[in-house]
Protein backbone atom coordinates (compact mmCIF):
# COMPACT_ATOMS: atom_id res chain seq x y z
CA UNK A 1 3.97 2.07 -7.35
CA UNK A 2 7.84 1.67 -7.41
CA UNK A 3 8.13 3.83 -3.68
CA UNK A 4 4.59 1.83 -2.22
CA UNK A 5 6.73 0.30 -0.10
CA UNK A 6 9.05 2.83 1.14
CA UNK A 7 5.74 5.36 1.21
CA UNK A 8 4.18 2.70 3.83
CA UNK A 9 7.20 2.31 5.98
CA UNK A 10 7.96 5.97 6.25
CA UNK A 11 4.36 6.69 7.31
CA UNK A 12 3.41 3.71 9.66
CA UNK A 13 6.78 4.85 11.19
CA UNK A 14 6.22 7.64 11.88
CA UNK A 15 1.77 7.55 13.48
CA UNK A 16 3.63 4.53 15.45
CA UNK A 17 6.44 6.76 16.32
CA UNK A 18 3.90 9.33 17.18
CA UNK A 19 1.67 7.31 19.08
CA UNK A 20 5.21 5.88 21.68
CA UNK A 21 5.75 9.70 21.88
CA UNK A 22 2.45 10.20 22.86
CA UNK A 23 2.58 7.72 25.85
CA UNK A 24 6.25 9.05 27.26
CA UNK A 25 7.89 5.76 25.41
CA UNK A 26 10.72 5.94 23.70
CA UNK A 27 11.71 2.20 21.62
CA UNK A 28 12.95 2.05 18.59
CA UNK A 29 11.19 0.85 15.97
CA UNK A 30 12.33 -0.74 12.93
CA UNK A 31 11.69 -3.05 10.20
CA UNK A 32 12.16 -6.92 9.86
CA UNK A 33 14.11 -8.07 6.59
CA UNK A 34 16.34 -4.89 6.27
CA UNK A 35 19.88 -7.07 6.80
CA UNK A 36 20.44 -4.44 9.32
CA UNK A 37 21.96 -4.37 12.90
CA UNK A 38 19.62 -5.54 15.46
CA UNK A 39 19.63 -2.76 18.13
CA UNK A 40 19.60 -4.23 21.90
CA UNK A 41 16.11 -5.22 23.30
CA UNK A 42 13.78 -3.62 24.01
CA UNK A 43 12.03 -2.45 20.22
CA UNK A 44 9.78 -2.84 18.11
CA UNK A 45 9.79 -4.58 14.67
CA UNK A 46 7.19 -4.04 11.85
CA UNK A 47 7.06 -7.08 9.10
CA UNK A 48 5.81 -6.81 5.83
CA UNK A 49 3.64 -9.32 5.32
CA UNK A 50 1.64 -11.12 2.01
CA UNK A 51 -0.56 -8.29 -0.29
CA UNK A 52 -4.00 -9.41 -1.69
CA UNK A 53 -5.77 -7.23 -4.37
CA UNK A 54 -9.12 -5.87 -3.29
CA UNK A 55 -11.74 -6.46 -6.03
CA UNK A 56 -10.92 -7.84 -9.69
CA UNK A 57 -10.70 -4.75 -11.84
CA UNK A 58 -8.56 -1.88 -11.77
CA UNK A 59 -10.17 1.46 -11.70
CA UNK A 60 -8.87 3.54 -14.86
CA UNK A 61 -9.08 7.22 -15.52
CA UNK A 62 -9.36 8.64 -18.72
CA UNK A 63 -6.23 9.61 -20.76
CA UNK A 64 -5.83 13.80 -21.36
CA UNK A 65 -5.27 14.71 -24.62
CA UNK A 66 -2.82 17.70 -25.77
CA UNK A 67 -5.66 18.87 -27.64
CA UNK A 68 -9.60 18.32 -27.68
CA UNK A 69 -11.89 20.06 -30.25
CA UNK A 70 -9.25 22.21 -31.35
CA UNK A 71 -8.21 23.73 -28.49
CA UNK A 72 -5.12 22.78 -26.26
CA UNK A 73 -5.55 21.24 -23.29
CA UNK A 74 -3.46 22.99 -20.63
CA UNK A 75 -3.81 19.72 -18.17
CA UNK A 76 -3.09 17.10 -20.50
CA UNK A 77 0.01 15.16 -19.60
CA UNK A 78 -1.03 12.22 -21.72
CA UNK A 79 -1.16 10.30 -18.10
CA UNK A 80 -3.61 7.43 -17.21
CA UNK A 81 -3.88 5.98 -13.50
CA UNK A 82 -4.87 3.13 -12.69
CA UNK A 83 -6.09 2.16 -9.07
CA UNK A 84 -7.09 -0.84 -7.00
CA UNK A 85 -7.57 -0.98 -3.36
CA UNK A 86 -5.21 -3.77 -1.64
CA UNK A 87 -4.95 -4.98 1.80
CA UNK A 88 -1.35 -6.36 3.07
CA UNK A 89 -1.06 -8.61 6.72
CA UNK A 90 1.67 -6.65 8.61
CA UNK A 91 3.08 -7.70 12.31
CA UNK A 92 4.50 -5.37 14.88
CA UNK A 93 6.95 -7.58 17.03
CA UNK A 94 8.08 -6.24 20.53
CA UNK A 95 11.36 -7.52 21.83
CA UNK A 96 12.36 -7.63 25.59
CA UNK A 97 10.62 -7.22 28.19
CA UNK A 98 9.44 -3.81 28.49
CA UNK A 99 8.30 -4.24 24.87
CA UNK A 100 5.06 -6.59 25.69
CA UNK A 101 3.30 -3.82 27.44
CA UNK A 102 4.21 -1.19 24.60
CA UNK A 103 3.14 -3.98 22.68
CA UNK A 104 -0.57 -3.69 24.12
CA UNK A 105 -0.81 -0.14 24.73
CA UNK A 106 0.08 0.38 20.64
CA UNK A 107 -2.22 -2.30 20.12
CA UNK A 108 -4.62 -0.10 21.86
CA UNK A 109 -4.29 3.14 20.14
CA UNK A 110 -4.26 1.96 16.71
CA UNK A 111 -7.85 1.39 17.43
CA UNK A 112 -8.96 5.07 18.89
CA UNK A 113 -10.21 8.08 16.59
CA UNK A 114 -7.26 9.74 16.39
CA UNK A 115 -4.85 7.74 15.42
CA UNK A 116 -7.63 6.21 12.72
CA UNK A 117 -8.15 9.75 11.54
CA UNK A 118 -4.35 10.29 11.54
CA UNK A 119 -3.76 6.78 9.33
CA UNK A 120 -6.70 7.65 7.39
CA UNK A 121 -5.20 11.85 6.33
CA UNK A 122 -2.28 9.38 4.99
CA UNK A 123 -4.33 7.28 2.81
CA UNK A 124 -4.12 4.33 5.04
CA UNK A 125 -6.52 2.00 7.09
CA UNK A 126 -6.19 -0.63 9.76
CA UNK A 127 -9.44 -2.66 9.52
CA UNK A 128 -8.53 -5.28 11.71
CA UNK A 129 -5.62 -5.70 14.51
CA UNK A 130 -5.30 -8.98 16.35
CA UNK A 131 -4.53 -10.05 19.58
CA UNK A 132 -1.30 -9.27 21.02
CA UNK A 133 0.36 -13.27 21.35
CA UNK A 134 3.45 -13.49 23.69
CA UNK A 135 6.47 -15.47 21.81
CA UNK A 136 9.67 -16.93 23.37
CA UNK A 137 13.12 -17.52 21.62
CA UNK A 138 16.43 -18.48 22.26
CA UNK A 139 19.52 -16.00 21.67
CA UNK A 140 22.64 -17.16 22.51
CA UNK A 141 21.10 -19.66 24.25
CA UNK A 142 19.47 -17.02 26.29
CA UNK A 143 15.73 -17.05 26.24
CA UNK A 144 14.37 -13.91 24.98
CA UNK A 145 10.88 -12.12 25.96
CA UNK A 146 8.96 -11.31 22.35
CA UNK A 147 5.80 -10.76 20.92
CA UNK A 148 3.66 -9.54 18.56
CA UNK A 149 0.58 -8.73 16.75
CA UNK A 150 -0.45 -8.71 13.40
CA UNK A 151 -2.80 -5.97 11.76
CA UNK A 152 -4.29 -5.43 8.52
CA UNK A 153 -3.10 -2.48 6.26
CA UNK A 154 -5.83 -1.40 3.53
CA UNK A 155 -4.76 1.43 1.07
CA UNK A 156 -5.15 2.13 -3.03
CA UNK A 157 -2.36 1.27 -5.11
CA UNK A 158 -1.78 3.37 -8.10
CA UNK A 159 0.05 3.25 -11.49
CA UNK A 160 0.66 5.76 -13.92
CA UNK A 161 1.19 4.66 -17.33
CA UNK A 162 1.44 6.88 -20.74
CA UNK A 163 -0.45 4.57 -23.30
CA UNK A 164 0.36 7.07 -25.87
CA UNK A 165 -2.30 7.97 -28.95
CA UNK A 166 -2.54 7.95 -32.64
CA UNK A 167 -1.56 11.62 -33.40
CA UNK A 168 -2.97 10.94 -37.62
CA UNK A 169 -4.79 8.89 -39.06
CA UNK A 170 -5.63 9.12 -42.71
CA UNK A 171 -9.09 7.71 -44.13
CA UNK A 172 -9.71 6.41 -47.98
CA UNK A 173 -13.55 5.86 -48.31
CA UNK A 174 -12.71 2.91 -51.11
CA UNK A 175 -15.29 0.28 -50.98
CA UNK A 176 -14.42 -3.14 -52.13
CA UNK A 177 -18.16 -5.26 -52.84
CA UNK A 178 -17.53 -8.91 -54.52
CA UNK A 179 -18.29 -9.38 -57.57
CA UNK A 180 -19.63 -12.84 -57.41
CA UNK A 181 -22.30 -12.98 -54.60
CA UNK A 182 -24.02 -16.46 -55.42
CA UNK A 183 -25.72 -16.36 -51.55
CA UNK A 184 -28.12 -13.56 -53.28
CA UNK A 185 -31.28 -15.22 -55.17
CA UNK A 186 -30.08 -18.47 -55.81
């Protein structure tokens, strides 16, 4: 779970990069909240935006053990994985002019078999992308062309953990019964 982040990035980089190549565009595309430079319009920007758990269990698999009924398990790493399907609210902002019809035309794609099929081969769904809402800001007291969409990203999150297991255990068949039992007869 520690590289979910940098796992999405790197691979709704590069199906967006792919799908710009596709249509003879070349923006750059780059990610909000990275206290980088901001390159000269026009680009994209992709936003991370709030994750909500799918469901209210965790899936769990079972735990190999080095050895079962004597005989030593050549696959057991002592591993267990957990998994739960989440769905995070992303945003794909276009800045400058040129950008708002890249804008639409991604917009567009993200939606046709391909590129589903393409997100899907990485583990990764977009369920739902909304309408593409033209925004305005001031720069340097310059007005700047912008907009964006948001989308929703669906994919399985899963942790490994190594809950460990009791290697011994000794057993001492010692019964303990009370001697005074008054609840019996009386």
């Amino acid at each position: 779970m520690i590289n979910e982040r940098q796992y999405l990035k790197d691979n709704l980089y590069d199906v967006f990069a792919a799908i710009l190549e596709e249509e003879g565009c070349a923006l750059q595309i780059i990610f909000e909240d990275q206290n980088g430079t901001r390159p000269p319009a026009p680009f994209l920007s992709i936003k991370f935006g709030p994750t909500v758990g799918q469901g209210a269990t965790m899936n769990f698999t079972r735990v190999k053990l080095p050895v079962t009924d004597g005989v030593a398990d050549t696959d057991a790493d002592g591993v267990q994985t957990a998994s739960q399907p989440f769905r995070r609210t992303m945003t794909c902002y276009g800045f400058g002019e040129a950008a708002q019809d890249v804008l639409e035309t991604l917009r567009a794609q993200l939606q046709i078999d391909k590129w589903v099929d393409e997100l899907k081969r990485r583990h990764l769904v977009i369920p739902q992308v909304m309408e593409a809402i033209p925004t305005y800001s001031e720069i340097d007291v310059v007005r700047e062309t912008a907009g964006g969409f948001d989308f929703d990203l669906t994919y399985i999150r899963v942790i490994e953990t190594v809950p460990g297991w009791i290697e011994d255990v000794e057993l001492t068949p010692e019964y303990v019964l009370a001697e005074n039992n008054s609840s019996v007869g009386g």
